[in-house]
Protein backbone atom coordinates (compact mmCIF):
# COMPACT_ATOMS: atom_id res chain seq x y z
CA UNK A 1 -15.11 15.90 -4.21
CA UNK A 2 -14.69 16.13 -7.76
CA UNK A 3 -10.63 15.92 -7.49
CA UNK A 4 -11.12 12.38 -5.75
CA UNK A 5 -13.47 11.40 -8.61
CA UNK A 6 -10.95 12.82 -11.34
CA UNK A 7 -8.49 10.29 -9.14
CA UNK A 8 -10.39 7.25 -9.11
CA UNK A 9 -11.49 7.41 -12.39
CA UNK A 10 -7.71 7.83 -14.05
CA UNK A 11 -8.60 11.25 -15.47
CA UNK A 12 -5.97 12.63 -12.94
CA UNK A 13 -3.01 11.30 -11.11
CA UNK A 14 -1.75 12.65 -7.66
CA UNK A 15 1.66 13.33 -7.56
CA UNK A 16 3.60 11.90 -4.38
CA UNK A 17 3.11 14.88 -2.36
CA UNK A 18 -0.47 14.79 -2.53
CA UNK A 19 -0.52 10.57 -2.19
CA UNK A 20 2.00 11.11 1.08
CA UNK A 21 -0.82 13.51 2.43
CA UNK A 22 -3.46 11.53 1.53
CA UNK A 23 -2.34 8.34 2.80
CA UNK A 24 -1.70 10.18 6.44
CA UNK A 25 -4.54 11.04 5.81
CA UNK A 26 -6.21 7.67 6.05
CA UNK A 27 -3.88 6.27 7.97
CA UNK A 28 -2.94 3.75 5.06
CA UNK A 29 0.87 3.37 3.86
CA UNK A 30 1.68 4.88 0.72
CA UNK A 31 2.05 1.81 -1.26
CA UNK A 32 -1.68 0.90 -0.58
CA UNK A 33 -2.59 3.61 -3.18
CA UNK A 34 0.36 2.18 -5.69
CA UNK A 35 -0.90 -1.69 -6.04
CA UNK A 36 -2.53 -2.97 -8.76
CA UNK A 37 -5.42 -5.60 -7.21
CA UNK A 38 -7.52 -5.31 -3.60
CA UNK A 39 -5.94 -8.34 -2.59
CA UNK A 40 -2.45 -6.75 -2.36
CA UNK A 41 -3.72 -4.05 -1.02
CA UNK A 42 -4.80 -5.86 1.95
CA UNK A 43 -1.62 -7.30 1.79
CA UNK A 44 -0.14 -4.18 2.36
CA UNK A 45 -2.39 -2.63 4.94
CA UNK A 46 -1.72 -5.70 7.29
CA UNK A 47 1.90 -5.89 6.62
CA UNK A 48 2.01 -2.42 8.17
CA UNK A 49 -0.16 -3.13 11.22
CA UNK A 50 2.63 -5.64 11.70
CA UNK A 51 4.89 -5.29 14.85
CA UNK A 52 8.67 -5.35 13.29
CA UNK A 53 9.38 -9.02 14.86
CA UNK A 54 6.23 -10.50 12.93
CA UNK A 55 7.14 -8.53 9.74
CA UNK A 56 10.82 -10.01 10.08
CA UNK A 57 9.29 -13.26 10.41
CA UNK A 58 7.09 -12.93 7.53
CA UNK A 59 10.21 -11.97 5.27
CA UNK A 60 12.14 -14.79 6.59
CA UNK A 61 8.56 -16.89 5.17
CA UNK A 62 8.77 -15.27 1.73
CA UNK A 63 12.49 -15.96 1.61
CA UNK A 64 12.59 -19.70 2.51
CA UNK A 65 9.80 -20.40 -0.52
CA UNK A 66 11.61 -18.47 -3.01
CA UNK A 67 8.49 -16.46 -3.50
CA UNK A 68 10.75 -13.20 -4.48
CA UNK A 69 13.02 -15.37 -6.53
């Protein structure tokens, strides 16, 4: 539609209400729409298929190399 296109191509922004829906939507989390490279965003989208065990574990990871240090 041509509100998506205004959206992808920076001429418009969604505010949060619309990026909640739209990300329910797709069945993505709302920080997929909010990173800046398609690397992270893949980063994100298997981070949330994640059961909360492996995403503890995966924290614990990120913790013991300093990476958010």
């Amino acid at each position: 539609s041509t509100r998506i296109n205004r959206y992808e191509k920076g001429v418009h922004e969604a505010d949060i209400h619309t990026a909640q829906k739209l990300a329910e939507t797709l069945n993505v989390p709302l920080a997929y729409f909010y990173v800046e490279d398609d690397e992270l965003a893949t980063i994100v989208m298997n981070y949330e298929n994640l059961s909360e065990d492996n995403k503890k574990t995966i924290i614990k990871i990120i913790d013991k190399n300093n990476i958010t240090k």
